[in-house]
PDB file of N, CA and C in Angstrom:
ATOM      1  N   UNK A   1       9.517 -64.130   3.577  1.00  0.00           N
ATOM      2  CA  UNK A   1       9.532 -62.799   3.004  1.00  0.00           C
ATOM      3  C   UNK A   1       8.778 -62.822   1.687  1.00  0.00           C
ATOM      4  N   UNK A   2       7.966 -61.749   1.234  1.00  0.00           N
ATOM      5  CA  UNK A   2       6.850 -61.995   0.291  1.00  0.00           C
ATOM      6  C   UNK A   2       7.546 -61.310  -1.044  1.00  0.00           C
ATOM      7  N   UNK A   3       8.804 -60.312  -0.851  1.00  0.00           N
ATOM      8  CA  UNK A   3       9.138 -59.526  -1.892  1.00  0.00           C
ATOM      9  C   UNK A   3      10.571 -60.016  -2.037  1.00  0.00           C
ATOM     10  N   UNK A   4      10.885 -60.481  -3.411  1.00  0.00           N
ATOM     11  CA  UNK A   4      12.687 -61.057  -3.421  1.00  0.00           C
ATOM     12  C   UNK A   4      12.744 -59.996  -4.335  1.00  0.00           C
ATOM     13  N   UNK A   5      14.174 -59.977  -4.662  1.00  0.00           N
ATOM     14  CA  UNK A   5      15.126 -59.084  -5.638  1.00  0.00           C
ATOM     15  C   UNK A   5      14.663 -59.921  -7.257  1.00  0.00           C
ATOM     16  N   UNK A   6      14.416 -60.974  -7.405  1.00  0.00           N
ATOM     17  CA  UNK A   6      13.832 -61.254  -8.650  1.00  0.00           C
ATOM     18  C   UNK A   6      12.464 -60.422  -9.097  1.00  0.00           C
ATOM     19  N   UNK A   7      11.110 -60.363  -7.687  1.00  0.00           N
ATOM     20  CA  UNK A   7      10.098 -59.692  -8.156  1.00  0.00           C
ATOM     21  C   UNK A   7      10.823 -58.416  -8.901  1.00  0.00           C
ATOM     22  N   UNK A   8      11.869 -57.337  -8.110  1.00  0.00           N
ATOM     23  CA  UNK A   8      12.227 -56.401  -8.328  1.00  0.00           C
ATOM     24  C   UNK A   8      12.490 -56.164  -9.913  1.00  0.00           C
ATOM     25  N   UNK A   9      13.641 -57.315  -9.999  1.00  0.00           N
ATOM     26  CA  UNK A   9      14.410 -57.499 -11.680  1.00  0.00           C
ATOM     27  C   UNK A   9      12.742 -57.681 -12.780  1.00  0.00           C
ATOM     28  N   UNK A  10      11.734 -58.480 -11.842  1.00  0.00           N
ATOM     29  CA  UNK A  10      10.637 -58.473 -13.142  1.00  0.00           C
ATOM     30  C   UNK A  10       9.966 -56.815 -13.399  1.00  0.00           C
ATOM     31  N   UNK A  11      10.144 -56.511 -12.020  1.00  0.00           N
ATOM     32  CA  UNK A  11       9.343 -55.262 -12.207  1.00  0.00           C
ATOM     33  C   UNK A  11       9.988 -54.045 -13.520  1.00  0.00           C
ATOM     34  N   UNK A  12      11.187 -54.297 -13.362  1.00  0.00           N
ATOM     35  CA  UNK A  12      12.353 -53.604 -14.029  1.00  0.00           C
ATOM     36  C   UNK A  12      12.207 -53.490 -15.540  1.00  0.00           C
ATOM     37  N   UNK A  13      12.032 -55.339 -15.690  1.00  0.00           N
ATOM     38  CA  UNK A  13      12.573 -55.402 -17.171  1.00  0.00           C
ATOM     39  C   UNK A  13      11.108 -55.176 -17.836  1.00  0.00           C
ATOM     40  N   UNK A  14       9.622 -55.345 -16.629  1.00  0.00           N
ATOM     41  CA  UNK A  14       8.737 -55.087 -17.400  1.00  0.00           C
ATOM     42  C   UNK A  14       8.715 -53.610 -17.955  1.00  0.00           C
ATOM     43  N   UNK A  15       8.778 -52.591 -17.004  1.00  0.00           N
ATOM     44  CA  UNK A  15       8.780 -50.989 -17.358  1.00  0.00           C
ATOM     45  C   UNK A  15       9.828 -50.864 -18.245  1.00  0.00           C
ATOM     46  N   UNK A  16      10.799 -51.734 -18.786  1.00  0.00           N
ATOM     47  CA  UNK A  16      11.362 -51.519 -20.240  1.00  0.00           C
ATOM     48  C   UNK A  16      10.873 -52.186 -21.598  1.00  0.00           C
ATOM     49  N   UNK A  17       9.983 -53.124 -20.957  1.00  0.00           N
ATOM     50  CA  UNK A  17       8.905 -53.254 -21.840  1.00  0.00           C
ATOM     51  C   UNK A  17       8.102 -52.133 -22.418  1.00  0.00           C
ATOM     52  N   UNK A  18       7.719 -51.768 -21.376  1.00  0.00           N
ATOM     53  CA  UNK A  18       6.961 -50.237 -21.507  1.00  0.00           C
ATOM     54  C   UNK A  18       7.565 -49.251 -22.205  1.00  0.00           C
ATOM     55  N   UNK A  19       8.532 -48.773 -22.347  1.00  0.00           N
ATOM     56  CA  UNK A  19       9.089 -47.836 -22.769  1.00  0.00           C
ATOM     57  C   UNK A  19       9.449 -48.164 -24.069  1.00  0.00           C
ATOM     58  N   UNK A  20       9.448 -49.671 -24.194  1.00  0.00           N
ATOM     59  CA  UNK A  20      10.222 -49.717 -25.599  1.00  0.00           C
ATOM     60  C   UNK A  20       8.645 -50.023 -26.447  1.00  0.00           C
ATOM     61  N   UNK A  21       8.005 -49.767 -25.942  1.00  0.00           N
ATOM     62  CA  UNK A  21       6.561 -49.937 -26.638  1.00  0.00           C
ATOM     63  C   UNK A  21       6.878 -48.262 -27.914  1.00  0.00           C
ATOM     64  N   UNK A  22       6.714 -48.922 -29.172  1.00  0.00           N
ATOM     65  CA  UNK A  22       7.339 -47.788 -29.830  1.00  0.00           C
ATOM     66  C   UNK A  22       5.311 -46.945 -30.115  1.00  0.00           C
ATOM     67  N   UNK A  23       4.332 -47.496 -30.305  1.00  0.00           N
ATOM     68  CA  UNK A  23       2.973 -47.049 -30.154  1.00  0.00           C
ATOM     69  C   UNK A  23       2.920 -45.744 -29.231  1.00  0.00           C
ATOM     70  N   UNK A  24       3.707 -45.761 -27.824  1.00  0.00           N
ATOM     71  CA  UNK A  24       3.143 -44.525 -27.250  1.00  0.00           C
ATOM     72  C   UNK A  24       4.051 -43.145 -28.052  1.00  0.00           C
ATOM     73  N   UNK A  25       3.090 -42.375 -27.494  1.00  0.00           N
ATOM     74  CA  UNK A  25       3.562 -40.808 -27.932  1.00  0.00           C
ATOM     75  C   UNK A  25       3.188 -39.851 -27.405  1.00  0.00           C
ATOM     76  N   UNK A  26       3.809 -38.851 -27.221  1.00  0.00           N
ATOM     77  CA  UNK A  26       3.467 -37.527 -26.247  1.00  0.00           C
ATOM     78  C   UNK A  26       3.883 -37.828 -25.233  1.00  0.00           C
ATOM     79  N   UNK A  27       2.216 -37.442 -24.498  1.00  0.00           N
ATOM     80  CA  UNK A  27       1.464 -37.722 -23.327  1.00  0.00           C
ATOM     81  C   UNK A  27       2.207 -39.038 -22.312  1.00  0.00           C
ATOM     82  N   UNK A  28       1.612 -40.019 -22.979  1.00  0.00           N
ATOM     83  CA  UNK A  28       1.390 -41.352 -22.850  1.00  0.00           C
ATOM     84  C   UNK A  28       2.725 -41.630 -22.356  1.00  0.00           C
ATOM     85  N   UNK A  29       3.500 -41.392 -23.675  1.00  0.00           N
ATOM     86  CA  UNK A  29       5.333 -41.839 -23.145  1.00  0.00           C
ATOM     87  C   UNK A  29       6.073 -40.850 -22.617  1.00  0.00           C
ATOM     88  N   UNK A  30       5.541 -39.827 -22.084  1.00  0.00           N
ATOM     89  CA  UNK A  30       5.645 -38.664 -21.171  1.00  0.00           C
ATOM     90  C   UNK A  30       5.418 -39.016 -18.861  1.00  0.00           C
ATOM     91  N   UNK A  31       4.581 -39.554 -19.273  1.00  0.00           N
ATOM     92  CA  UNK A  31       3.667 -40.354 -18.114  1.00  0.00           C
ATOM     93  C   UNK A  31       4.775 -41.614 -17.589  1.00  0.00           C
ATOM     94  N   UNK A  32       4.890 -42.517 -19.192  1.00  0.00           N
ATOM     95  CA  UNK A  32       5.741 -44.129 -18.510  1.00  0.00           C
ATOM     96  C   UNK A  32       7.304 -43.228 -18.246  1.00  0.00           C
ATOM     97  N   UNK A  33       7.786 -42.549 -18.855  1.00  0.00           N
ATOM     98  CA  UNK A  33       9.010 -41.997 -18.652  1.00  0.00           C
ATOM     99  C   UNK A  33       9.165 -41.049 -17.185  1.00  0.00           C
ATOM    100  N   UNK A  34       7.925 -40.901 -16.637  1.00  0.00           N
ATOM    101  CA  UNK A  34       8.253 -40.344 -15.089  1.00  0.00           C
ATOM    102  C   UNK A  34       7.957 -41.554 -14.261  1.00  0.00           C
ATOM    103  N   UNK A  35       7.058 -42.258 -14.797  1.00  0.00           N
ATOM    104  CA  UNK A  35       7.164 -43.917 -13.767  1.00  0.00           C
ATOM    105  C   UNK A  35       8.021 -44.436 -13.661  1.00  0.00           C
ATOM    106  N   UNK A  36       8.812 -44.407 -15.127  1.00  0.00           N
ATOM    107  CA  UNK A  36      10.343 -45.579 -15.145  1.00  0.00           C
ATOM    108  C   UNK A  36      11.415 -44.217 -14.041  1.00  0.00           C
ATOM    109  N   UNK A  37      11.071 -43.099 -14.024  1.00  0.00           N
ATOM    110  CA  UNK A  37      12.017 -42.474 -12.934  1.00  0.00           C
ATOM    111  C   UNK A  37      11.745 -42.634 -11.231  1.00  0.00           C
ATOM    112  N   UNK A  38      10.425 -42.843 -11.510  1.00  0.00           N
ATOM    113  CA  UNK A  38       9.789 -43.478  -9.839  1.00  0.00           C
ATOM    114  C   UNK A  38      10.265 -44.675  -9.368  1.00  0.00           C
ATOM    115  N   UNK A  39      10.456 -45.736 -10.567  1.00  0.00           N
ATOM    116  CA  UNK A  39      10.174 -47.328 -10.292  1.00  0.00           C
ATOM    117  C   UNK A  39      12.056 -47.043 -10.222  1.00  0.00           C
ATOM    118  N   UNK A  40      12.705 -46.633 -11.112  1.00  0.00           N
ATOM    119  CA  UNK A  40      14.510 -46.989 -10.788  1.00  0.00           C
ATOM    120  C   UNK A  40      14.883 -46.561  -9.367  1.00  0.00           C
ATOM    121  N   UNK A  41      14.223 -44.865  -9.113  1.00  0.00           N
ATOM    122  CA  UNK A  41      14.474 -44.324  -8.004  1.00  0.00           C
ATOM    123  C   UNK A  41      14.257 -45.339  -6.614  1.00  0.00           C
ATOM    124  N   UNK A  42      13.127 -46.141  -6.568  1.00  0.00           N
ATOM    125  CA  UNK A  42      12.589 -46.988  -5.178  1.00  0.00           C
ATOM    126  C   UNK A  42      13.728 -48.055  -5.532  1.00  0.00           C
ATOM    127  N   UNK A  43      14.051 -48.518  -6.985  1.00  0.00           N
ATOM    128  CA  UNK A  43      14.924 -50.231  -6.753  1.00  0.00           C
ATOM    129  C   UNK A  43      15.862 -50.023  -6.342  1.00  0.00           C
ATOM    130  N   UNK A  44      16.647 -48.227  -6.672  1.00  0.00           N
ATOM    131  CA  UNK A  44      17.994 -48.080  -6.025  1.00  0.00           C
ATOM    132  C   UNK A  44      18.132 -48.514  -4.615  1.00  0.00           C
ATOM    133  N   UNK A  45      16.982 -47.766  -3.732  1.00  0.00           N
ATOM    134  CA  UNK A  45      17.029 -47.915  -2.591  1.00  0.00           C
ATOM    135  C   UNK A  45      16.702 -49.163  -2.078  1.00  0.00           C
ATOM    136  N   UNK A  46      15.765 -50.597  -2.445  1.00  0.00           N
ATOM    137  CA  UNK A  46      15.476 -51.378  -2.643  1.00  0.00           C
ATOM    138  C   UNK A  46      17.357 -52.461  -2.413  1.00  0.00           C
ATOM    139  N   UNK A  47      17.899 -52.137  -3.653  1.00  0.00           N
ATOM    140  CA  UNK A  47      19.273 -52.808  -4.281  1.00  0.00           C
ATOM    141  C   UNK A  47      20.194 -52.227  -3.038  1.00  0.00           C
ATOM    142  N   UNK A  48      19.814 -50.839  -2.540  1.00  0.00           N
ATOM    143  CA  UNK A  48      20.563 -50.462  -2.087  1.00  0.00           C
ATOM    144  C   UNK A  48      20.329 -51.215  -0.160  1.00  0.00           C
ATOM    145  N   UNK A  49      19.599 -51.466  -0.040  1.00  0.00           N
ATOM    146  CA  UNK A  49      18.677 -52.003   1.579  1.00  0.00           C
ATOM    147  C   UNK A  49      19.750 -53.674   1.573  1.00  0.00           C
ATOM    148  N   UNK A  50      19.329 -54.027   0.387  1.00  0.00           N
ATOM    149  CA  UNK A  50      19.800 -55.837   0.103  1.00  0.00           C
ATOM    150  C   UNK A  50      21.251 -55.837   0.175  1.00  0.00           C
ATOM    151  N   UNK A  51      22.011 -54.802  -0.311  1.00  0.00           N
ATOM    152  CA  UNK A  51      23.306 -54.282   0.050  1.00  0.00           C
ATOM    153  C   UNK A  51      23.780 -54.497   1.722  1.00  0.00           C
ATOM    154  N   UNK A  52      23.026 -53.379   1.681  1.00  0.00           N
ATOM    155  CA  UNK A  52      22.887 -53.078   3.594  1.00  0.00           C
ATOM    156  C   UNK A  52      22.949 -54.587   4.203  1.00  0.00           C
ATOM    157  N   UNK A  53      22.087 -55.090   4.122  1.00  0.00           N
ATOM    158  CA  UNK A  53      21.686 -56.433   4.545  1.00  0.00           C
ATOM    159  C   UNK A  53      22.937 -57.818   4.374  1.00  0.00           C
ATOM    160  N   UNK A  54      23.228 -57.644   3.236  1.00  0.00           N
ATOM    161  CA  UNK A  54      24.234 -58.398   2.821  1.00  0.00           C
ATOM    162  C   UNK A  54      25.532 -58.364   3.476  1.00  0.00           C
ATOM    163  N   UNK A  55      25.844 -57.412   3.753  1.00  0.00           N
ATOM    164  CA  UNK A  55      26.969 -56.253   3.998  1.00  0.00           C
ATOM    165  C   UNK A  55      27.211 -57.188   5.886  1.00  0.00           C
ATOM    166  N   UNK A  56      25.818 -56.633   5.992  1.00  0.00           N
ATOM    167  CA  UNK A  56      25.392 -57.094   7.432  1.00  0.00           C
ATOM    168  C   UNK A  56      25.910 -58.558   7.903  1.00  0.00           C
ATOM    169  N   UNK A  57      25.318 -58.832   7.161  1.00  0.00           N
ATOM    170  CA  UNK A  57      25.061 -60.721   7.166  1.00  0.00           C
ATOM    171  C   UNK A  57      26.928 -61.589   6.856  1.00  0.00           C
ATOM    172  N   UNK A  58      27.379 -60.563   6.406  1.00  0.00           N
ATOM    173  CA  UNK A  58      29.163 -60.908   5.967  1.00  0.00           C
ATOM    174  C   UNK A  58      29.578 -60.438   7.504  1.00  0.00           C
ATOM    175  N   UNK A  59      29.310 -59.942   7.849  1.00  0.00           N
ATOM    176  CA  UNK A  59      30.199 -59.218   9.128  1.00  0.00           C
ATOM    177  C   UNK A  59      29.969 -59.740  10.353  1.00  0.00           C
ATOM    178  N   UNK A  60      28.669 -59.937   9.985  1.00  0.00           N
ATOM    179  CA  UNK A  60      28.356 -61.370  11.136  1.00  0.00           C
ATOM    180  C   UNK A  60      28.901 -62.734  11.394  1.00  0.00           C
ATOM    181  N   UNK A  61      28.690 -62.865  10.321  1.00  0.00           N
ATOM    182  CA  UNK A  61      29.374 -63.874   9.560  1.00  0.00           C
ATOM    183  C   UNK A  61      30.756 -64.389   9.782  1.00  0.00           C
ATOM    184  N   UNK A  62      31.569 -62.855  10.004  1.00  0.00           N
ATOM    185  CA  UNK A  62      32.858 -63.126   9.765  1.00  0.00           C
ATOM    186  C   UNK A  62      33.615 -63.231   8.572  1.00  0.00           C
ATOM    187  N   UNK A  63      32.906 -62.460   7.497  1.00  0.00           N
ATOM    188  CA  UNK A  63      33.465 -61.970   6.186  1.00  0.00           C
ATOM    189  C   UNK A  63      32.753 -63.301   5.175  1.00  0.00           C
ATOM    190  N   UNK A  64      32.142 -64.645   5.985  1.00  0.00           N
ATOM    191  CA  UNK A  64      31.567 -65.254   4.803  1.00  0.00           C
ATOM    192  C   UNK A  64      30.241 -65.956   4.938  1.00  0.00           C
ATOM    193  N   UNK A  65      29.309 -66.091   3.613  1.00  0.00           N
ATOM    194  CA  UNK A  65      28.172 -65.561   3.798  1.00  0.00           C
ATOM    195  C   UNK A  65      27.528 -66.836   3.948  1.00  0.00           C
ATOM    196  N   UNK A  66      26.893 -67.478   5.414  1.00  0.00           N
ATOM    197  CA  UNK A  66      26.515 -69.047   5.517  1.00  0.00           C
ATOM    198  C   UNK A  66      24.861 -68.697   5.213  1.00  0.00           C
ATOM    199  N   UNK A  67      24.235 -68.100   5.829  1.00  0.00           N
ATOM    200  CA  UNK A  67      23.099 -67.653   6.232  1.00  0.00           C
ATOM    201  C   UNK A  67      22.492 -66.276   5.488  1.00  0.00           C
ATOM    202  N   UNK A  68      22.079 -66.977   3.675  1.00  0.00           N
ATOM    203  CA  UNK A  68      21.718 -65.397   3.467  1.00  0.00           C
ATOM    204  C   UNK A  68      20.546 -65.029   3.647  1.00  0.00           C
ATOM    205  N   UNK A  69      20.119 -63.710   3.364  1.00  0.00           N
ATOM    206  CA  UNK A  69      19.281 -63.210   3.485  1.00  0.00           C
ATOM    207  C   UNK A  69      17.610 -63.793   2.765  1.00  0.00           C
ATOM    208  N   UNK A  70      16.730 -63.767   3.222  1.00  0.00           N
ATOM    209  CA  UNK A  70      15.489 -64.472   2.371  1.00  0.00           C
ATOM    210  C   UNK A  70      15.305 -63.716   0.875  1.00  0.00           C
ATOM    211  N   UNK A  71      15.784 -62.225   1.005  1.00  0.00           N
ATOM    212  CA  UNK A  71      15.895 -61.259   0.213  1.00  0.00           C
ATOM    213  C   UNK A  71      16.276 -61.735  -0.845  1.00  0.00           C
ATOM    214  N   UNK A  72      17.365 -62.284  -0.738  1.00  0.00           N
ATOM    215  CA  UNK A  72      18.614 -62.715  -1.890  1.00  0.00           C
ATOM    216  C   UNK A  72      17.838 -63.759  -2.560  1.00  0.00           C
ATOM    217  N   UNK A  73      17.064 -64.714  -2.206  1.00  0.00           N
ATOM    218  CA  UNK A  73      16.502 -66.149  -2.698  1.00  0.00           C
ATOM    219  C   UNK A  73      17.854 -66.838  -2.824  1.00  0.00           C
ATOM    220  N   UNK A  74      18.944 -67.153  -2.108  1.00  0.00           N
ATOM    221  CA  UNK A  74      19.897 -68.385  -2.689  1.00  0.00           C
ATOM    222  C   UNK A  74      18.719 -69.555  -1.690  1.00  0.00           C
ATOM    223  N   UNK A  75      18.874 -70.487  -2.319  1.00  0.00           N
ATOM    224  CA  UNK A  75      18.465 -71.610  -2.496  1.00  0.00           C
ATOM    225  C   UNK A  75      19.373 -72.318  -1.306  1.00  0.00           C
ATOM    226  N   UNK A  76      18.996 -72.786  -0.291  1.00  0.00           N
ATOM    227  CA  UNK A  76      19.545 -73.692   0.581  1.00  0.00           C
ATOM    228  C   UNK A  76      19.077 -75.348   0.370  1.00  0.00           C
ATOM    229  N   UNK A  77      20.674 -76.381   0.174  1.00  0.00           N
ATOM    230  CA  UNK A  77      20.338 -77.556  -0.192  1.00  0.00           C
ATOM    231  C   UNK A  77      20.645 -78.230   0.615  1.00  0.00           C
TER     232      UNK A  77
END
């Protein structure tokens, strides 16, 4: 799987990078402030899919989680 929940968390904390950029004004921080409503809106559903999945993967399971998702990145040793 090419997209984990970490890319997600970078994508996140970068667009609060962005915002906390105190330089923009108006316009500019008018623009990142409807992106940061685009970019939360998709991770909900995103956070919300890995949920789904998780959810999934327990019930299969039998309430415990051997086999997670590639999504998740746990580390198998």
């Amino acid at each position: 799987m090419k997209n984990k929940l970490s890319d997600l968390n970078n994508h996140l904390f970068a667009q609060l990078e962005r915002l906390g950029n105190e330089t923009l004004k108006g316009e500019e921080l008018a623009k990142e402030i409807d992106r940061s409503h685009a970019i939360t809106s998709v991770a909900k559903e995103v956070i919300s899919n890995a949920r789904l999945v998780l959810d999934a993967q327990k019930a299969y399971d039998g309430g415990n989680l051997h086999l997670p998702s590639p999504m998740l990145e746990v580390n198998k040793k």
